[in-house]
N, C-alpha and C. Protein backbone atom coordinates (compact mmCIF):
# COMPACT_ATOMS: atom_id res chain seq x y z
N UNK A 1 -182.03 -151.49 25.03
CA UNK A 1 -181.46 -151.59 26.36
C UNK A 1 -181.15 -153.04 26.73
N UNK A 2 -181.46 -154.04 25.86
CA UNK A 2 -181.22 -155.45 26.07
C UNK A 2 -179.90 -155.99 25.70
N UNK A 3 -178.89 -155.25 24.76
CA UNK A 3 -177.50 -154.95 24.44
C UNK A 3 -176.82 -155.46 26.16
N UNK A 4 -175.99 -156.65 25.78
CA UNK A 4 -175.09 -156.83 27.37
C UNK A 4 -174.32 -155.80 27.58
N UNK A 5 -173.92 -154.96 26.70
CA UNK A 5 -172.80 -154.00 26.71
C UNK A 5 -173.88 -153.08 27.95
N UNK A 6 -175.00 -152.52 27.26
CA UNK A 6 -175.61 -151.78 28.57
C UNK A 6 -176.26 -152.24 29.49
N UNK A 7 -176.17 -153.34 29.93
CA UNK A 7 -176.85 -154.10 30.72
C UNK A 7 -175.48 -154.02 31.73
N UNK A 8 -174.02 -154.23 31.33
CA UNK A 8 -173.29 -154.01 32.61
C UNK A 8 -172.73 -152.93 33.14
N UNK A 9 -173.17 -152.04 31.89
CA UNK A 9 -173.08 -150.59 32.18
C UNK A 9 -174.21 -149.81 33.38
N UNK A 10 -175.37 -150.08 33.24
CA UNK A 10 -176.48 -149.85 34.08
C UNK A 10 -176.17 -151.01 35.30
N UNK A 11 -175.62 -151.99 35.13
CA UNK A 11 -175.71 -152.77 36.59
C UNK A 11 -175.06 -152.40 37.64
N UNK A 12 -174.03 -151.62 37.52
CA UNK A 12 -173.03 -151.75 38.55
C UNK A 12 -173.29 -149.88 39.23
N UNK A 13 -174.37 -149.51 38.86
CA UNK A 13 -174.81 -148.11 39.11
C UNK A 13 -175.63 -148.13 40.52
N UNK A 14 -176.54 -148.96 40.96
CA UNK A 14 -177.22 -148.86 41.73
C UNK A 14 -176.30 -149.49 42.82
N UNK A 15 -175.56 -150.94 42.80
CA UNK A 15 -174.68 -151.19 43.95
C UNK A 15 -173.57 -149.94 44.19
N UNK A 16 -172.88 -149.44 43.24
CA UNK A 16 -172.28 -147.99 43.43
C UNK A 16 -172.80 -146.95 44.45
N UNK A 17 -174.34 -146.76 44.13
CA UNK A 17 -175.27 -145.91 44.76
C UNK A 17 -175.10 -146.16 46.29
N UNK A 18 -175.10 -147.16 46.91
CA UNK A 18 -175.46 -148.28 47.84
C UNK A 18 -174.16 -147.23 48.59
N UNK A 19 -172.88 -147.29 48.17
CA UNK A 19 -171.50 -147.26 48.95
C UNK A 19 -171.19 -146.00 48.49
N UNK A 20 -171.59 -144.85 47.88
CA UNK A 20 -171.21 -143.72 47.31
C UNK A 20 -170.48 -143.08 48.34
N UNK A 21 -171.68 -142.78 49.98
CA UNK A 21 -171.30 -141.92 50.71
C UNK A 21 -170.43 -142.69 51.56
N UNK A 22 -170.47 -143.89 51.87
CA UNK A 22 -168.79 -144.23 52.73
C UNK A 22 -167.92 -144.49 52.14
N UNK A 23 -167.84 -144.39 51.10
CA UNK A 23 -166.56 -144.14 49.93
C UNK A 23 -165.90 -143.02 50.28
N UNK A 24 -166.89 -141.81 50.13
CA UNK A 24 -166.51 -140.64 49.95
C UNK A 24 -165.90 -140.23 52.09
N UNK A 25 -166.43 -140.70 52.80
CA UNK A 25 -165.99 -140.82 54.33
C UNK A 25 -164.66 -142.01 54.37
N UNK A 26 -164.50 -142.41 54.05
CA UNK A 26 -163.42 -143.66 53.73
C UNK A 26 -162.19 -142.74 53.28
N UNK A 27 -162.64 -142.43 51.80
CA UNK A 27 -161.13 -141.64 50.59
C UNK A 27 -160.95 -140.15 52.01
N UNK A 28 -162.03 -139.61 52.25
CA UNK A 28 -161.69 -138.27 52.91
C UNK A 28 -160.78 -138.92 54.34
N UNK A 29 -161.07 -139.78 55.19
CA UNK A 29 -160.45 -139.75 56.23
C UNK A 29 -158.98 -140.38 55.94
N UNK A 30 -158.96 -141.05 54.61
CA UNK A 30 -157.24 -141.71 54.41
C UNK A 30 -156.49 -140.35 54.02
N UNK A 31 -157.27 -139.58 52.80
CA UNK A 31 -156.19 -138.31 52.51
C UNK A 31 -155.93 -137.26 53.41
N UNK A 32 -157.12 -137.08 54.24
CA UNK A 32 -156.73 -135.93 55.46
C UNK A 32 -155.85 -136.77 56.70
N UNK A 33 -155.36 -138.16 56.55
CA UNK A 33 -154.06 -138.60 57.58
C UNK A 33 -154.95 -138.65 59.10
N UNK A 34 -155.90 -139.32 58.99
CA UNK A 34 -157.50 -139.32 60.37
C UNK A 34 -157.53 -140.91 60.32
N UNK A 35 -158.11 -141.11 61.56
CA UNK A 35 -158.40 -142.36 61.67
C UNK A 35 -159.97 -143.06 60.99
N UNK A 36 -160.46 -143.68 60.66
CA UNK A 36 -161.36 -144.02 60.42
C UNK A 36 -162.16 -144.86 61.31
N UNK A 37 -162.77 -144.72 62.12
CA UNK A 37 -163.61 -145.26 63.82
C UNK A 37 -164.64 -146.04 63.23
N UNK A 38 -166.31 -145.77 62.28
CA UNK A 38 -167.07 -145.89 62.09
C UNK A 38 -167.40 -148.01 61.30
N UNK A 39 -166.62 -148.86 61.92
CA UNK A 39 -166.44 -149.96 61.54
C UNK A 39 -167.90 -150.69 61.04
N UNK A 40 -168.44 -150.49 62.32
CA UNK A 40 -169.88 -151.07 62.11
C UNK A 40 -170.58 -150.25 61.00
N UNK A 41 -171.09 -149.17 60.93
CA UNK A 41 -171.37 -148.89 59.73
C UNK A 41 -170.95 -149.38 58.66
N UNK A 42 -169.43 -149.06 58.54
CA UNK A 42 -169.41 -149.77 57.20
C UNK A 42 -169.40 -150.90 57.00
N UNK A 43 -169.55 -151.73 57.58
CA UNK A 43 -169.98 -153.17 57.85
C UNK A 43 -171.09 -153.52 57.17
N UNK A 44 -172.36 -152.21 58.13
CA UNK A 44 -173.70 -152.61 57.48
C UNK A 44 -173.77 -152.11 56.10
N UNK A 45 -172.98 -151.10 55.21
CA UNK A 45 -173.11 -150.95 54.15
C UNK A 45 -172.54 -152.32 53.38
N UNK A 46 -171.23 -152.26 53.87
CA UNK A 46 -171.07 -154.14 53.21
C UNK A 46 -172.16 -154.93 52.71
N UNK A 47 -172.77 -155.41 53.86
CA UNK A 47 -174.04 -155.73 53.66
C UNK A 47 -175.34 -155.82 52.61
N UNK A 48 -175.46 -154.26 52.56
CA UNK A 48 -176.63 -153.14 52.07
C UNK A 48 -175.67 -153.75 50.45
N UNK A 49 -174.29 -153.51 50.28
CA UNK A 49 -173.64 -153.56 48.97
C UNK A 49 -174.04 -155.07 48.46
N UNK A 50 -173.80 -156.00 49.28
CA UNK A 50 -174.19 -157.55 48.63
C UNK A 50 -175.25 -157.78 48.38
N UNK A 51 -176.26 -157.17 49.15
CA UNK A 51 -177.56 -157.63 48.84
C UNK A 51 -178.16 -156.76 47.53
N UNK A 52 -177.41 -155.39 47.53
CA UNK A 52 -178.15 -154.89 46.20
C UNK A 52 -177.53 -155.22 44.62
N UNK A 53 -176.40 -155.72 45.19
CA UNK A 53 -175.79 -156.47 44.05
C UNK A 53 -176.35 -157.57 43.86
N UNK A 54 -176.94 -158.49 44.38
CA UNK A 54 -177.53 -159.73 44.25
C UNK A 54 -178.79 -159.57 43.76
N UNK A 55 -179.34 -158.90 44.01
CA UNK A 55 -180.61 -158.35 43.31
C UNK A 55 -180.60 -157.88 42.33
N UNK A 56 -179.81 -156.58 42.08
CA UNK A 56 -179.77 -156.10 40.39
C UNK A 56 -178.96 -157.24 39.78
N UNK A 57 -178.10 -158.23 39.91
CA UNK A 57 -177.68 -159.28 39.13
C UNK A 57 -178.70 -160.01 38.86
N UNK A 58 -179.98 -160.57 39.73
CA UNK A 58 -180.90 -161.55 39.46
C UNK A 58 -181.73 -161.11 38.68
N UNK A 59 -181.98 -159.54 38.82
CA UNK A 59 -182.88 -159.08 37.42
C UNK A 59 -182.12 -158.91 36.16
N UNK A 60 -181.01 -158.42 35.98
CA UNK A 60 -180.34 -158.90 34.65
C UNK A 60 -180.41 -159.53 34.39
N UNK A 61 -179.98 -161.34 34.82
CA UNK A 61 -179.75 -162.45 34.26
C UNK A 61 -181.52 -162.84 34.28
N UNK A 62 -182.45 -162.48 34.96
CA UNK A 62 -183.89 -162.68 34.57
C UNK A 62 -184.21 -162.16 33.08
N UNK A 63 -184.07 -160.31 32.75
CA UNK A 63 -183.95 -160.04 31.51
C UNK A 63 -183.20 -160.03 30.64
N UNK A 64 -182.29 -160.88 30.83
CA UNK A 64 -181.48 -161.42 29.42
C UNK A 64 -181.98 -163.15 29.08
N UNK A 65 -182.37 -163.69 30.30
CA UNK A 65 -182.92 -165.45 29.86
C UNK A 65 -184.46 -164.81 29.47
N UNK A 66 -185.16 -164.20 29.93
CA UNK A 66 -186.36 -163.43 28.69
C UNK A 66 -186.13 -163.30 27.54
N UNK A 67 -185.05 -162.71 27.36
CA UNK A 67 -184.96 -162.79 25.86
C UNK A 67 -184.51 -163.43 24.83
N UNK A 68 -184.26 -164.65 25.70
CA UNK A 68 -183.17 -165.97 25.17
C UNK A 68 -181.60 -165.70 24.63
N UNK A 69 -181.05 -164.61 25.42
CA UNK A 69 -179.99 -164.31 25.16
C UNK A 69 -179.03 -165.83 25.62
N UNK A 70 -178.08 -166.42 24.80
CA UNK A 70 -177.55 -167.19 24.90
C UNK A 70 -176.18 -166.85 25.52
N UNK A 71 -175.71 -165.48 25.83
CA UNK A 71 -174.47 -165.05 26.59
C UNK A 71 -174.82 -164.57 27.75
N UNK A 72 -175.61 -165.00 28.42
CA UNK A 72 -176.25 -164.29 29.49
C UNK A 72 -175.22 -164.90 30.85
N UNK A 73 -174.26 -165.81 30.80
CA UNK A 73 -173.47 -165.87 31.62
C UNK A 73 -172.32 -165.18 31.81
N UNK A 74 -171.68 -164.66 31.11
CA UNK A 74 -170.54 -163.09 31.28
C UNK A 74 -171.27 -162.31 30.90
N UNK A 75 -172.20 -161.70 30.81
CA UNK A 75 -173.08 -160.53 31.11
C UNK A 75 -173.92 -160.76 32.55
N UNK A 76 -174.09 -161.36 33.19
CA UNK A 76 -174.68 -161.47 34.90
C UNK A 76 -173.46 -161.14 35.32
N UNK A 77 -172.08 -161.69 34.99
CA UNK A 77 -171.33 -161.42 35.93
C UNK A 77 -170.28 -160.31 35.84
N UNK A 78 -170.50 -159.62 34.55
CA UNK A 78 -170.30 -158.29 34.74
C UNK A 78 -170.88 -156.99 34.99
N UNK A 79 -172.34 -157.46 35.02
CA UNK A 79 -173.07 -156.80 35.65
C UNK A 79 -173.08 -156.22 37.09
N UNK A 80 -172.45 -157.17 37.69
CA UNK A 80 -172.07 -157.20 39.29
C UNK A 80 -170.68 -156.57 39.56
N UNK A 81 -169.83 -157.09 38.53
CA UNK A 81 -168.66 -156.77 38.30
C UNK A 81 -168.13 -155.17 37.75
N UNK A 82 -169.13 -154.93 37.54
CA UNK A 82 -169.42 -153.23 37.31
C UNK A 82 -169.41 -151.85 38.14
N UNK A 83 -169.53 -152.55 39.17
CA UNK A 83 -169.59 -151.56 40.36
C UNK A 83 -168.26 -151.73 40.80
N UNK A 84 -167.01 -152.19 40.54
CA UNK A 84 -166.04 -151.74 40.62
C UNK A 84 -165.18 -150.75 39.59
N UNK A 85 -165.50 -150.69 38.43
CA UNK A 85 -165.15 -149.55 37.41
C UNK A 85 -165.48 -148.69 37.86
N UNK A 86 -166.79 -148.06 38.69
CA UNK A 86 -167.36 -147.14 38.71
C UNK A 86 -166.64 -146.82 40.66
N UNK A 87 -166.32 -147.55 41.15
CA UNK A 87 -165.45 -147.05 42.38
C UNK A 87 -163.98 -146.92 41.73
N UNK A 88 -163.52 -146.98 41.05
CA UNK A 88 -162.25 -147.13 40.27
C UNK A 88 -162.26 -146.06 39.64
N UNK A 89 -163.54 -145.09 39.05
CA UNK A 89 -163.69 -143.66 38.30
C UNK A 89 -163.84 -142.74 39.53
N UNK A 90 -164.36 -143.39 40.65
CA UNK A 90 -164.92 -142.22 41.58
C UNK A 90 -163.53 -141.76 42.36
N UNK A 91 -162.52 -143.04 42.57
CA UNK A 91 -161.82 -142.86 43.17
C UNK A 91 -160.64 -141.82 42.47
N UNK A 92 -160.53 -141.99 41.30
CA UNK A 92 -159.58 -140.74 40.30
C UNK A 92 -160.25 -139.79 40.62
N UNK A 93 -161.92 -139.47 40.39
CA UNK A 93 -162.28 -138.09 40.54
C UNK A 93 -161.98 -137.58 42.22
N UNK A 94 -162.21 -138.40 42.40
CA UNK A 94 -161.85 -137.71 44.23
C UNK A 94 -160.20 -137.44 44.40
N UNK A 95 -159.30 -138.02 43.75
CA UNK A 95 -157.48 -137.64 43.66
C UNK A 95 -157.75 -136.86 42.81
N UNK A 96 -157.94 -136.49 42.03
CA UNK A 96 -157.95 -135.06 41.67
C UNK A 96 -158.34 -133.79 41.59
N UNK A 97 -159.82 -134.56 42.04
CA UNK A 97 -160.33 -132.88 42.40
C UNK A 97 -161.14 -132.77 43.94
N UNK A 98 -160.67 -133.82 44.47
CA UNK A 98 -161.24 -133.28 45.75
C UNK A 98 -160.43 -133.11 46.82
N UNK A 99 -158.87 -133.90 46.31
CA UNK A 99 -157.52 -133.15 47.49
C UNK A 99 -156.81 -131.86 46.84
N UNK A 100 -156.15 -131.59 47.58
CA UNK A 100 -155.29 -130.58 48.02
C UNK A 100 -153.90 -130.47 47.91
């Protein structure tokens, strides 16, 4: 599990986690043609998103300088950088199988 390949694969899962459900309130109110009101919330998820990204990045780049990984600088920052692939997959699965 010390492989960078899964280290930015597993990183960008938990900040994902963080924004799943105002993603899914976000994509639903643009395709049903609705306004979207709820600003402050998603504000504080903003938030909730930086800080859990900053955290699962500081433990990656903690367990990769443990192991004296010498590429541990484009692996921290795709680690972080990860949680946009995974809004980038969610967002295809929701155009295709969750409109109409």
């Amino acid at each position: 599990f010390m492989e960078p390949a899964v280290i930015v694969c597993l990183g960008g899962i938990l900040p994902f986690g963080s924004i799943f459900i105002e993603m899914y309130f976000i994509f639903t109110s643009f395709w049903a043609y609705k306004i979207y009101y709820v600003y402050g919330f998603m504000m504080l998820v903003l938030v909730i998103l930086c800080i859990v990204t900053v955290c699962v990045t500081i433990v990656c780049t903690y367990f990769l300088l443990n192991a004296e990984d010498y590429r541990w600088q484009w692996t921290s920052f795709l680690s972080a950088a990860s949680t946009a692939i995974y809004v980038y997959m969610y967002s295809f699965y929701y155009y295709f199988f969750k409109t109409k």
